[in-house]
Protein backbone atom coordinates (compact mmCIF):
# COMPACT_ATOMS: atom_id res chain seq x y z
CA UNK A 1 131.56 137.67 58.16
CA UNK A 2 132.21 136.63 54.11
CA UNK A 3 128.36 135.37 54.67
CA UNK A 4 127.71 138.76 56.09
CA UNK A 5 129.17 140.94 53.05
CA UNK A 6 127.41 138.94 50.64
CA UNK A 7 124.19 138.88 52.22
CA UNK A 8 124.08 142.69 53.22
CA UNK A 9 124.06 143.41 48.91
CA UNK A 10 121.07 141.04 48.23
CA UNK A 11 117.76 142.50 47.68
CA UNK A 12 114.88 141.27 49.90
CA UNK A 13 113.46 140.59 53.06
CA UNK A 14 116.37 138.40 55.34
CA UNK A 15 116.03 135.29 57.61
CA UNK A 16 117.17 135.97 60.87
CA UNK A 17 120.66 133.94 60.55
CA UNK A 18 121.08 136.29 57.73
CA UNK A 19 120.35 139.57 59.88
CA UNK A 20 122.97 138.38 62.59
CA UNK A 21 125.32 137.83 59.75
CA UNK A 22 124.86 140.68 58.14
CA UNK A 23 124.93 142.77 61.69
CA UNK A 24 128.22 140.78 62.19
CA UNK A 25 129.70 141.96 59.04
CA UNK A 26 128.67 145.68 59.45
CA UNK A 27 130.25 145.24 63.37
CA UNK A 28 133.55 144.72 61.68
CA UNK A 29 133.70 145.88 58.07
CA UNK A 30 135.83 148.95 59.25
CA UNK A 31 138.80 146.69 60.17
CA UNK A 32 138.41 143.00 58.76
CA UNK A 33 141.54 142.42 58.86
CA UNK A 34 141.96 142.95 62.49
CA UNK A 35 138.57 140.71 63.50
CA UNK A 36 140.11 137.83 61.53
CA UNK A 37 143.30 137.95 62.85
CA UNK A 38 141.51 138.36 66.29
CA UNK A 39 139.42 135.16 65.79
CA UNK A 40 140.13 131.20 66.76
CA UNK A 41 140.48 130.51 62.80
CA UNK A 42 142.43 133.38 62.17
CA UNK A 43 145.15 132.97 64.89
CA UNK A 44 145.42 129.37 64.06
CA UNK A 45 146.06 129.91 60.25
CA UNK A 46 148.77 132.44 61.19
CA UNK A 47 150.72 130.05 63.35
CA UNK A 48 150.66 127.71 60.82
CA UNK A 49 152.36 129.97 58.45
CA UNK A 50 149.39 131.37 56.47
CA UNK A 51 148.94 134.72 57.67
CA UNK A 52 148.76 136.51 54.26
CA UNK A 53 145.63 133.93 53.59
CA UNK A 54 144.15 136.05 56.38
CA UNK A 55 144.86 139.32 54.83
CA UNK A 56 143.45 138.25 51.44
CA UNK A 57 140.50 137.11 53.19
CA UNK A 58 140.35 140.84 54.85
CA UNK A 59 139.96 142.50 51.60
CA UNK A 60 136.29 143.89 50.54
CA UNK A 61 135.29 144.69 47.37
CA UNK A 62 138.57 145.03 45.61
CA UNK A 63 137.77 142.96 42.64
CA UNK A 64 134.79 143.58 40.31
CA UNK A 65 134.99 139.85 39.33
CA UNK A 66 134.24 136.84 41.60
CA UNK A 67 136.26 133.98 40.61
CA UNK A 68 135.00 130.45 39.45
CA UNK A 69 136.91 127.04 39.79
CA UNK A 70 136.08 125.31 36.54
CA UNK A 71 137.82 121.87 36.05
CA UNK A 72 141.95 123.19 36.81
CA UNK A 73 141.51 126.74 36.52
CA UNK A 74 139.62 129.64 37.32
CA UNK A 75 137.80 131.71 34.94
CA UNK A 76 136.41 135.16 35.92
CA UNK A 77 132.94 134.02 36.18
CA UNK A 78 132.07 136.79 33.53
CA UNK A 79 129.65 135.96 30.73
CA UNK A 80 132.14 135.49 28.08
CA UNK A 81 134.94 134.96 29.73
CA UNK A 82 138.18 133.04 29.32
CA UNK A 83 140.05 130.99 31.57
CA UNK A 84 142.60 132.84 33.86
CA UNK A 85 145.61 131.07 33.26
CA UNK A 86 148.21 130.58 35.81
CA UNK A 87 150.76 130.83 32.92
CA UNK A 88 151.91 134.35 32.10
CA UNK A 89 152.03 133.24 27.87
């Protein structure tokens, strides 16, 4: 389904593996959350204690940044911009 919301934005024609991604994403983009809890993955990351990794994968276009792992840290993959530190100085 991440495939599927990034794929559905991009301009152009689509390879079919795209189409049933993107048909997958539109399927479930009303209630993420509750597909991924739903799924094999998604049940076996909550009973291994990482349930709210399942919520943050739920969310849709809540940032206007996409994060980029550079070396340690993540910058905000902005032209211009500066690491995101993990320290709050």
């Amino acid at each position: 389904m991440g495939a599927g919301s990034v794929l559905a934005e991009l301009p152009g024609t689509t390879s079919p593996e795209a189409e049933v991604a993107i048909v997958t994403f539109a399927r479930f983009r009303q209630n993420l959350a509750g597909a991924l809890f739903r799924c094999g993955s998604g049940k076996e990351l909550v009973e291994n204690g990482y349930a709210l990794d399942v919520e943050l994968a739920a969310e849709y276009a809540v940032s206007r940044v996409a994060p980029m792992l550079t070396g340690e840290e993540f910058i905000d993959g902005s032209p211009g911009s500066r690491a995101l530190s993990r320290d709050p100085a």
